[in-house]
PDB file of N, CA and C in Angstrom:
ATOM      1  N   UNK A   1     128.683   7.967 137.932  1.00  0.00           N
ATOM      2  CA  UNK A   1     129.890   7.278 137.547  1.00  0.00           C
ATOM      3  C   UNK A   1     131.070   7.876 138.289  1.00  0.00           C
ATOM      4  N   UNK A   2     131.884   7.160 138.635  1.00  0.00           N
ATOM      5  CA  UNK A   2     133.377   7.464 139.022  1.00  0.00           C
ATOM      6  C   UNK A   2     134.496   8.565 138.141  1.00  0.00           C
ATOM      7  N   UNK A   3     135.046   8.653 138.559  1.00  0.00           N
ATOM      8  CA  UNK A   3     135.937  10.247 138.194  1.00  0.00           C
ATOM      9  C   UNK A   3     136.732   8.797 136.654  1.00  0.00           C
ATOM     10  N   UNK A   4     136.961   7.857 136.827  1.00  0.00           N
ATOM     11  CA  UNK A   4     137.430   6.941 136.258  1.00  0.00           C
ATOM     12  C   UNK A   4     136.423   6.130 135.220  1.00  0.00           C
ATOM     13  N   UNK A   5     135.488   5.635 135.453  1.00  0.00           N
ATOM     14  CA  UNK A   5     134.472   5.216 135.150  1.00  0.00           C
ATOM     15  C   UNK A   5     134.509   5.317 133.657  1.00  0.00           C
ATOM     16  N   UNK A   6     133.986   6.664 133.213  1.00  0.00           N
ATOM     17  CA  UNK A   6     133.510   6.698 131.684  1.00  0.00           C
ATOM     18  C   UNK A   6     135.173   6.360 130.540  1.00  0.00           C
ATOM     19  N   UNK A   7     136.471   7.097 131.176  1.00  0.00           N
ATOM     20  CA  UNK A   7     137.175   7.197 130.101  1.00  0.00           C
ATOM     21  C   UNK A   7     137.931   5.166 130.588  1.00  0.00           C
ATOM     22  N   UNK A   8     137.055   4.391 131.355  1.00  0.00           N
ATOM     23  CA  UNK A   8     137.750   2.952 131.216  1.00  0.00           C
ATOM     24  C   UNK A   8     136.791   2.465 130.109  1.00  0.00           C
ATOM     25  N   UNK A   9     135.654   2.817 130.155  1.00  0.00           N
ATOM     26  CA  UNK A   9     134.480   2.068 129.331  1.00  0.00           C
ATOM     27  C   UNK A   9     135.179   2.673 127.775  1.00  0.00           C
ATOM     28  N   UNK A  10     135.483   3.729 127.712  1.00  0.00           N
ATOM     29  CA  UNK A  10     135.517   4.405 126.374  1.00  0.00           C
ATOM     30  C   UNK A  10     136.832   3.535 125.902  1.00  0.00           C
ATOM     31  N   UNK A  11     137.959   3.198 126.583  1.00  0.00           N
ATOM     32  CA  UNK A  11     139.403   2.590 126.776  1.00  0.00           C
ATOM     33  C   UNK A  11     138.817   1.551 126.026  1.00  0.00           C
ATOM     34  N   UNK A  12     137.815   0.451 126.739  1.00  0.00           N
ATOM     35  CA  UNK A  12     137.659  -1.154 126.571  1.00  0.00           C
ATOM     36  C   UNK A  12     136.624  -0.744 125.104  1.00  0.00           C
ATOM     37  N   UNK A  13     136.512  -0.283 124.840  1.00  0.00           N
ATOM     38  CA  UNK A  13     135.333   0.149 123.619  1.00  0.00           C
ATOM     39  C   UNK A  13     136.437   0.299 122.338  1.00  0.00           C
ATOM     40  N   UNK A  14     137.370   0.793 122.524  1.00  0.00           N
ATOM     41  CA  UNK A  14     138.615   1.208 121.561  1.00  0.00           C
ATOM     42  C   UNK A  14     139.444  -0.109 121.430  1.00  0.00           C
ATOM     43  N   UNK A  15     139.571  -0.598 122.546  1.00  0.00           N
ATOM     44  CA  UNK A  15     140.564  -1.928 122.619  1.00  0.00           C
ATOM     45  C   UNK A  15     139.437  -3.472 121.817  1.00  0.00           C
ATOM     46  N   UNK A  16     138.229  -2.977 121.765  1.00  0.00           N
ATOM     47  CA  UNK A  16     137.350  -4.206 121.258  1.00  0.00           C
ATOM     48  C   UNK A  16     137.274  -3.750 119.682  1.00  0.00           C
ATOM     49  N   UNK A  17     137.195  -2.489 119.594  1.00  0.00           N
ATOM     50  CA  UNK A  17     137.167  -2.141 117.738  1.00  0.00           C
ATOM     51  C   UNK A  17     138.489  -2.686 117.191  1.00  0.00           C
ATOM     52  N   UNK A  18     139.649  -2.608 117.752  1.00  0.00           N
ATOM     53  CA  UNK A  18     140.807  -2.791 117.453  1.00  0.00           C
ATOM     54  C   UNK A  18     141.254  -4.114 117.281  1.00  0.00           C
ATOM     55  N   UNK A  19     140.168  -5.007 118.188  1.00  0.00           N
ATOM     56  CA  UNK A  19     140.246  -6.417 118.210  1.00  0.00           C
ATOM     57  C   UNK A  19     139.566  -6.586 116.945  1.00  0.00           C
ATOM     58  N   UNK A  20     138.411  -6.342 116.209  1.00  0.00           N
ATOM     59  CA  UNK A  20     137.983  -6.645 115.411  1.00  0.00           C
ATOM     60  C   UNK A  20     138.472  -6.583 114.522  1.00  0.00           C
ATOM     61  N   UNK A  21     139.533  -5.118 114.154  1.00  0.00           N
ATOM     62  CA  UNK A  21     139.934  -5.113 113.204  1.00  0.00           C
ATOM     63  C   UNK A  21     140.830  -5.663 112.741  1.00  0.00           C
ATOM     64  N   UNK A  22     141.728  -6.740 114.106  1.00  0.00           N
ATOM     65  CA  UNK A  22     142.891  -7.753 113.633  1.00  0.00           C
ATOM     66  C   UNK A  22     141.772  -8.598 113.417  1.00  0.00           C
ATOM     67  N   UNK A  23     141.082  -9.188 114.370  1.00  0.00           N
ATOM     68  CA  UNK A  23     140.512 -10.453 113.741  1.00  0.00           C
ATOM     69  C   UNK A  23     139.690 -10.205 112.271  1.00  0.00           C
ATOM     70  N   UNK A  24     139.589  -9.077 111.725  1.00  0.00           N
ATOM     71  CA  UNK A  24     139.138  -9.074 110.467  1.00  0.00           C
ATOM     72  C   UNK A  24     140.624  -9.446 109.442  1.00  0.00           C
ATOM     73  N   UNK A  25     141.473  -9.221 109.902  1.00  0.00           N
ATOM     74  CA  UNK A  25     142.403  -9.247 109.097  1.00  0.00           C
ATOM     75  C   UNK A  25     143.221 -10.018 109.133  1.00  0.00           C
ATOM     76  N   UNK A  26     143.322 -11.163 110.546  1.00  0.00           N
ATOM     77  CA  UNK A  26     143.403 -12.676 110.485  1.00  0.00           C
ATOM     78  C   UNK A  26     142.165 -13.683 109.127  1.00  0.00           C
ATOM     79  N   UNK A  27     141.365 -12.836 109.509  1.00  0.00           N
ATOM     80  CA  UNK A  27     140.446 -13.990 108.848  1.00  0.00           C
ATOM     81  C   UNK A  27     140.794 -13.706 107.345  1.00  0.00           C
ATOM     82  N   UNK A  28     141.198 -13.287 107.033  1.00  0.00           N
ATOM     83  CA  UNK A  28     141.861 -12.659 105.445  1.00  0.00           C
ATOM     84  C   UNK A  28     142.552 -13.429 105.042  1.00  0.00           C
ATOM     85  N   UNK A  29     143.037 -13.816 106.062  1.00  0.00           N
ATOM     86  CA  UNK A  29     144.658 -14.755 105.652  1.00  0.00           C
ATOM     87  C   UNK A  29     144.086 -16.230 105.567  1.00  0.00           C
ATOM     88  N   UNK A  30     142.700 -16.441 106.164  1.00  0.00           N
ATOM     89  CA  UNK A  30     142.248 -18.181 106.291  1.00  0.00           C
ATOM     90  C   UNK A  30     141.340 -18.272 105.546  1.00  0.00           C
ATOM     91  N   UNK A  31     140.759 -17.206 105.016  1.00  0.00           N
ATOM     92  CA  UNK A  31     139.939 -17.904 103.397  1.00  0.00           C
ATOM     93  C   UNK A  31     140.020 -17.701 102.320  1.00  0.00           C
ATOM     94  N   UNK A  32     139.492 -17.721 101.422  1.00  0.00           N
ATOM     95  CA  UNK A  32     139.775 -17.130  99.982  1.00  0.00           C
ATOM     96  C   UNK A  32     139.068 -15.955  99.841  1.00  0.00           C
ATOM     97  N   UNK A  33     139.209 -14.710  99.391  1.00  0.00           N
ATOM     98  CA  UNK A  33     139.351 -13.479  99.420  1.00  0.00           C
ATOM     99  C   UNK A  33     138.576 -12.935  97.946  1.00  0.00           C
ATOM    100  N   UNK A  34     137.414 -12.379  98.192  1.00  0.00           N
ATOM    101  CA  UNK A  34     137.357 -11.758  96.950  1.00  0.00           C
ATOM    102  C   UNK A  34     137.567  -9.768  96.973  1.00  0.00           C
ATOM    103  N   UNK A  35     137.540  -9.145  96.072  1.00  0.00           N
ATOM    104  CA  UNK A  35     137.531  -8.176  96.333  1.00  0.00           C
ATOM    105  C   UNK A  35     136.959  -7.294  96.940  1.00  0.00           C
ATOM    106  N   UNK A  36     135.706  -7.946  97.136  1.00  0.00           N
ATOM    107  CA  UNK A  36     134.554  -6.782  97.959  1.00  0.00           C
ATOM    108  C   UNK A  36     135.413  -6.690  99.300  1.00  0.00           C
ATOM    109  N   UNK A  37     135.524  -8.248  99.915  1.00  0.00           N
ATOM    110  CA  UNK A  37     136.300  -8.669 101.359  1.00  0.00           C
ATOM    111  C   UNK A  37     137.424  -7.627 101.706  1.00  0.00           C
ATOM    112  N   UNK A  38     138.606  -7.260 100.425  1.00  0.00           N
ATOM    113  CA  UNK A  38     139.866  -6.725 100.646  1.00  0.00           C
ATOM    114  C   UNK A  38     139.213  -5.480 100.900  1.00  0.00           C
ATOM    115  N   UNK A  39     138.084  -5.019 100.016  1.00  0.00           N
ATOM    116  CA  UNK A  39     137.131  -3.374 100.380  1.00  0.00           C
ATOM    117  C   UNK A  39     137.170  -2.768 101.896  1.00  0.00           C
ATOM    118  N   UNK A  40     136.453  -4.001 101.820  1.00  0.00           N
ATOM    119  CA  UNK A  40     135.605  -3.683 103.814  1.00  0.00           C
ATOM    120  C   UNK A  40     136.902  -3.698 104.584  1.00  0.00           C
ATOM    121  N   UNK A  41     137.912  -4.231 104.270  1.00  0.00           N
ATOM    122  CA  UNK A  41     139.239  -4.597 105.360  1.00  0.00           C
ATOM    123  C   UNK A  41     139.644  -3.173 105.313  1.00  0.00           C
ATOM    124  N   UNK A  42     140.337  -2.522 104.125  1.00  0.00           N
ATOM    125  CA  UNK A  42     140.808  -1.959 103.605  1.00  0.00           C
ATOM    126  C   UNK A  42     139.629  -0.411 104.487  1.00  0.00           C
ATOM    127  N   UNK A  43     138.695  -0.850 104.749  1.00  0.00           N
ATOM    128  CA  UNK A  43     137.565   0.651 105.019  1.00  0.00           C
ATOM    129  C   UNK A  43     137.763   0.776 106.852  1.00  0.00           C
ATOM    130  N   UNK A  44     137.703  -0.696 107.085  1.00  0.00           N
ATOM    131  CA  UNK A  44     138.064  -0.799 108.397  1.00  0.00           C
ATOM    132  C   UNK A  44     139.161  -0.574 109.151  1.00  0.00           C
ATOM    133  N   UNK A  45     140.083  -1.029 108.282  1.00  0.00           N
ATOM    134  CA  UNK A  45     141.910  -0.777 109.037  1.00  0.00           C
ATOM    135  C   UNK A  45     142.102   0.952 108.911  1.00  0.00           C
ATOM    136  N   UNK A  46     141.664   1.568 107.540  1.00  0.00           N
ATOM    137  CA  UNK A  46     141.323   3.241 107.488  1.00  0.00           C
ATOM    138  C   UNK A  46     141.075   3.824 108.753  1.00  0.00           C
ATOM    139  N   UNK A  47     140.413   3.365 109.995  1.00  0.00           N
ATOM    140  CA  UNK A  47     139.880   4.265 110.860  1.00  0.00           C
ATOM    141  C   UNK A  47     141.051   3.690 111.946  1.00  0.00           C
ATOM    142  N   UNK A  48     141.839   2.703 111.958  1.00  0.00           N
ATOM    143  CA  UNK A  48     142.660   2.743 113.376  1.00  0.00           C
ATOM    144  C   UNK A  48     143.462   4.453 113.114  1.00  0.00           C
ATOM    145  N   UNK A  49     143.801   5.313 112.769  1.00  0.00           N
ATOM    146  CA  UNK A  49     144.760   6.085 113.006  1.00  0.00           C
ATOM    147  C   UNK A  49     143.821   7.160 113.932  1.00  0.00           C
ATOM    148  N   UNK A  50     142.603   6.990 113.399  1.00  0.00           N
ATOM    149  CA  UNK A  50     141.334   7.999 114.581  1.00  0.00           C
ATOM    150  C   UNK A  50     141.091   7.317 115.821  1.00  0.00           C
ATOM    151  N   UNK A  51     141.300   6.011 116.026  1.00  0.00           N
ATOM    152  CA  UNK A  51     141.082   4.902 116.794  1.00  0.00           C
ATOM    153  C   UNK A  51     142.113   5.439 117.971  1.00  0.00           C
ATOM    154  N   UNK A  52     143.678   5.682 117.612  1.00  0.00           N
ATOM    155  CA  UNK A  52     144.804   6.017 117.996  1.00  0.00           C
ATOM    156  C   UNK A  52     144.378   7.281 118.601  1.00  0.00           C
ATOM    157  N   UNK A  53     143.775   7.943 118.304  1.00  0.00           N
ATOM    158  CA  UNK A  53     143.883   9.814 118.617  1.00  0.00           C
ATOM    159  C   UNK A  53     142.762   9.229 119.987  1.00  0.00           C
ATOM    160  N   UNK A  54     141.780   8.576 119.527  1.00  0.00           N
ATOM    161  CA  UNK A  54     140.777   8.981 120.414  1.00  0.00           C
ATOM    162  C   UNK A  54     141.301   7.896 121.735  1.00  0.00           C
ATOM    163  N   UNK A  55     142.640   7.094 121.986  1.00  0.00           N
ATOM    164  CA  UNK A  55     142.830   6.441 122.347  1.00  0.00           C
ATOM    165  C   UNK A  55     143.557   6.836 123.516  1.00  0.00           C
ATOM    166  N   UNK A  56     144.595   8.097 122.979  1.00  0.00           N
ATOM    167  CA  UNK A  56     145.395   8.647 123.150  1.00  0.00           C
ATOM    168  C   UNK A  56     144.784   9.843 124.305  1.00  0.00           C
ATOM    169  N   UNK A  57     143.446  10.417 123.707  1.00  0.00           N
ATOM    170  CA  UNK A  57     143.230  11.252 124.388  1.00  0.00           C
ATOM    171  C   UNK A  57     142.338  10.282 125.509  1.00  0.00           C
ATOM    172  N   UNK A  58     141.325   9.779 125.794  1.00  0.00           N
ATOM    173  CA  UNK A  58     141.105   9.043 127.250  1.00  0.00           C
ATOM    174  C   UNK A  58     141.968   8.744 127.942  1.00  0.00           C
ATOM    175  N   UNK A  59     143.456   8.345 127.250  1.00  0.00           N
ATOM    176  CA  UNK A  59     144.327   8.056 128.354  1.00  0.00           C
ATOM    177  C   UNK A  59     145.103   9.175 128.716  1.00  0.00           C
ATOM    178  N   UNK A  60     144.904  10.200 128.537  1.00  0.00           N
ATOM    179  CA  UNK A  60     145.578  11.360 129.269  1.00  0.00           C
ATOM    180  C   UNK A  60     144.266  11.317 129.715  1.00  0.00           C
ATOM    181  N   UNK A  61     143.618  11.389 129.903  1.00  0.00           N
ATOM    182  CA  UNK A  61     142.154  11.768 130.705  1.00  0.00           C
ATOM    183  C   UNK A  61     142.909  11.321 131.913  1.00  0.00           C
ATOM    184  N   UNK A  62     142.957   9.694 131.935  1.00  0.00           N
ATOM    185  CA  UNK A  62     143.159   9.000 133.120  1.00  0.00           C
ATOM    186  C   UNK A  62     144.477   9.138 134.225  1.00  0.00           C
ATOM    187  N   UNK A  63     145.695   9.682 132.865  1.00  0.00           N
ATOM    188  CA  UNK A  63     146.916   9.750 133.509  1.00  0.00           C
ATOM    189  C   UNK A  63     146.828  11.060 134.674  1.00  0.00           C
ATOM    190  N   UNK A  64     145.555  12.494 133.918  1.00  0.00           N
ATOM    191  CA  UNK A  64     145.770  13.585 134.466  1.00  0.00           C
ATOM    192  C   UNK A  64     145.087  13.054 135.909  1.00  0.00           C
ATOM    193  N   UNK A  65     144.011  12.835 135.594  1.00  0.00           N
ATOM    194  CA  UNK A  65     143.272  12.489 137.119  1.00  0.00           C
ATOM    195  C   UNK A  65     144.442  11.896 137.875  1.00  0.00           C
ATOM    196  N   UNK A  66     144.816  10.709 137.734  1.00  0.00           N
ATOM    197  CA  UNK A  66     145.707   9.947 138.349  1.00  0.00           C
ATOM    198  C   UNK A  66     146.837  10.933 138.971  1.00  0.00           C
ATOM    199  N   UNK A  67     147.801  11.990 138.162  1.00  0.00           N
ATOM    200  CA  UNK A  67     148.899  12.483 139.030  1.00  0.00           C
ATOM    201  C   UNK A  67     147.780  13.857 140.240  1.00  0.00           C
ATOM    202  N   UNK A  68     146.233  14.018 139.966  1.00  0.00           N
ATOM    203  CA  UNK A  68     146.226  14.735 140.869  1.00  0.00           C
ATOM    204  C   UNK A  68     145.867  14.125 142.536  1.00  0.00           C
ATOM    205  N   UNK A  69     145.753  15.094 143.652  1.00  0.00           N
ATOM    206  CA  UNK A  69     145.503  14.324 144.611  1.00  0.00           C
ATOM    207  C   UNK A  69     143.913  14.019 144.773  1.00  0.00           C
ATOM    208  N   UNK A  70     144.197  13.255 145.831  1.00  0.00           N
ATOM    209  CA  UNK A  70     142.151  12.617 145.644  1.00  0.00           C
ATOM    210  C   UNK A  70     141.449  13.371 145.942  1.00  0.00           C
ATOM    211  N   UNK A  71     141.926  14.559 146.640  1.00  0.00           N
ATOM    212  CA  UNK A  71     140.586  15.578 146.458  1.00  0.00           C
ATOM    213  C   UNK A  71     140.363  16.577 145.878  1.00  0.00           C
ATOM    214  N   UNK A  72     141.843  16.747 144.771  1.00  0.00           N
ATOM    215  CA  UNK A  72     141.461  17.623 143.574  1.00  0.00           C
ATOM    216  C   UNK A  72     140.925  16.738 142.411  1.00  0.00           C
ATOM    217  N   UNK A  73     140.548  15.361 142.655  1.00  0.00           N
ATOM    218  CA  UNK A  73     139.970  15.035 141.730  1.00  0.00           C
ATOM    219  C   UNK A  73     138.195  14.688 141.396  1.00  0.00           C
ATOM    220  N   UNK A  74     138.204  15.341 139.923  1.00  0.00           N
ATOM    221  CA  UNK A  74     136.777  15.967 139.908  1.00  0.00           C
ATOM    222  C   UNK A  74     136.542  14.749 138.464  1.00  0.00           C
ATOM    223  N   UNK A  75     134.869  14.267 138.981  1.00  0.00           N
ATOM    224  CA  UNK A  75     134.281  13.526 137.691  1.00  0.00           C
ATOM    225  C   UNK A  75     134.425  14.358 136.829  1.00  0.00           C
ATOM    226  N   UNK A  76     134.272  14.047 135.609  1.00  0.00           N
ATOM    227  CA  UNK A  76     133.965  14.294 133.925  1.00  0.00           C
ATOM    228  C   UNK A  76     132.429  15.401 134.114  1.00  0.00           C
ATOM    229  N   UNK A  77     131.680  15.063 134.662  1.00  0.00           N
ATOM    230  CA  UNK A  77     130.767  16.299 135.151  1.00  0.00           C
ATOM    231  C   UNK A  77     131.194  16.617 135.402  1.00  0.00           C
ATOM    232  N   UNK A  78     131.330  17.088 136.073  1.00  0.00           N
ATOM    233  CA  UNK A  78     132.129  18.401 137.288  1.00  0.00           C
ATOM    234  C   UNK A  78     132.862  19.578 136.345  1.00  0.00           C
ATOM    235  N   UNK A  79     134.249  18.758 135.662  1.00  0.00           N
ATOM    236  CA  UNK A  79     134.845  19.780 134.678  1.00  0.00           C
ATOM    237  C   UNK A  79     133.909  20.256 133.394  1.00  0.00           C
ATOM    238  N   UNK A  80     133.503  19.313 133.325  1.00  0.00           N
ATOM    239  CA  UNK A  80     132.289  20.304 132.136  1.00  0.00           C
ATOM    240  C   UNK A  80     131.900  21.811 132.368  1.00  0.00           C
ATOM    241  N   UNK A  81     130.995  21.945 133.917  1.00  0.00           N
ATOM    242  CA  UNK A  81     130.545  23.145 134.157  1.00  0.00           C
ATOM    243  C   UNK A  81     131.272  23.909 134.628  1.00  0.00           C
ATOM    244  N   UNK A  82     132.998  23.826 134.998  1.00  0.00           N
ATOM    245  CA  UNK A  82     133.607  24.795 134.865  1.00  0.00           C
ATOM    246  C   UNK A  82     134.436  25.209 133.996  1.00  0.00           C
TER     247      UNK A  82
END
């Protein structure tokens, strides 16, 4: 994989949970609602603030790579083993 590669997949992976969790909470508003429904919403919208952190940190992943030059830049392997 590319020095870029893993933290875009991890990016579009965060941006699709996040989709779900509006469209879970559009669909709230277009049917009739029992309580279990408000449960699961209510369990799901709970995790955007971890959603945020882990969101936060891939994109400094990307920003750091990005301000270095192209040949100080090292895949996600690479920094592991040092």
């Amino acid at each position: 994989m590319g020095v870029f590669e893993e933290p875009k997949i991890r990016l579009s992976d965060i941006q699709k949970r996040i989709m779900r969790v509006r469209d879970a909470g559009d669909a709230l508003n277009k049917i009739p609602v029992t309580r279990l429904d408000k449960t699961k919403f209510r369990m799901m919208y709970a995790t955007v603030p971890r959603i945020k952190e882990e969101f936060e940190e891939q994109l400094s992943i990307v920003i750091k790579q990005l301000g270095k030059p192209e040949k100080d830049q090292k895949s996600e392997e690479d920094m592991q083993f040092t």
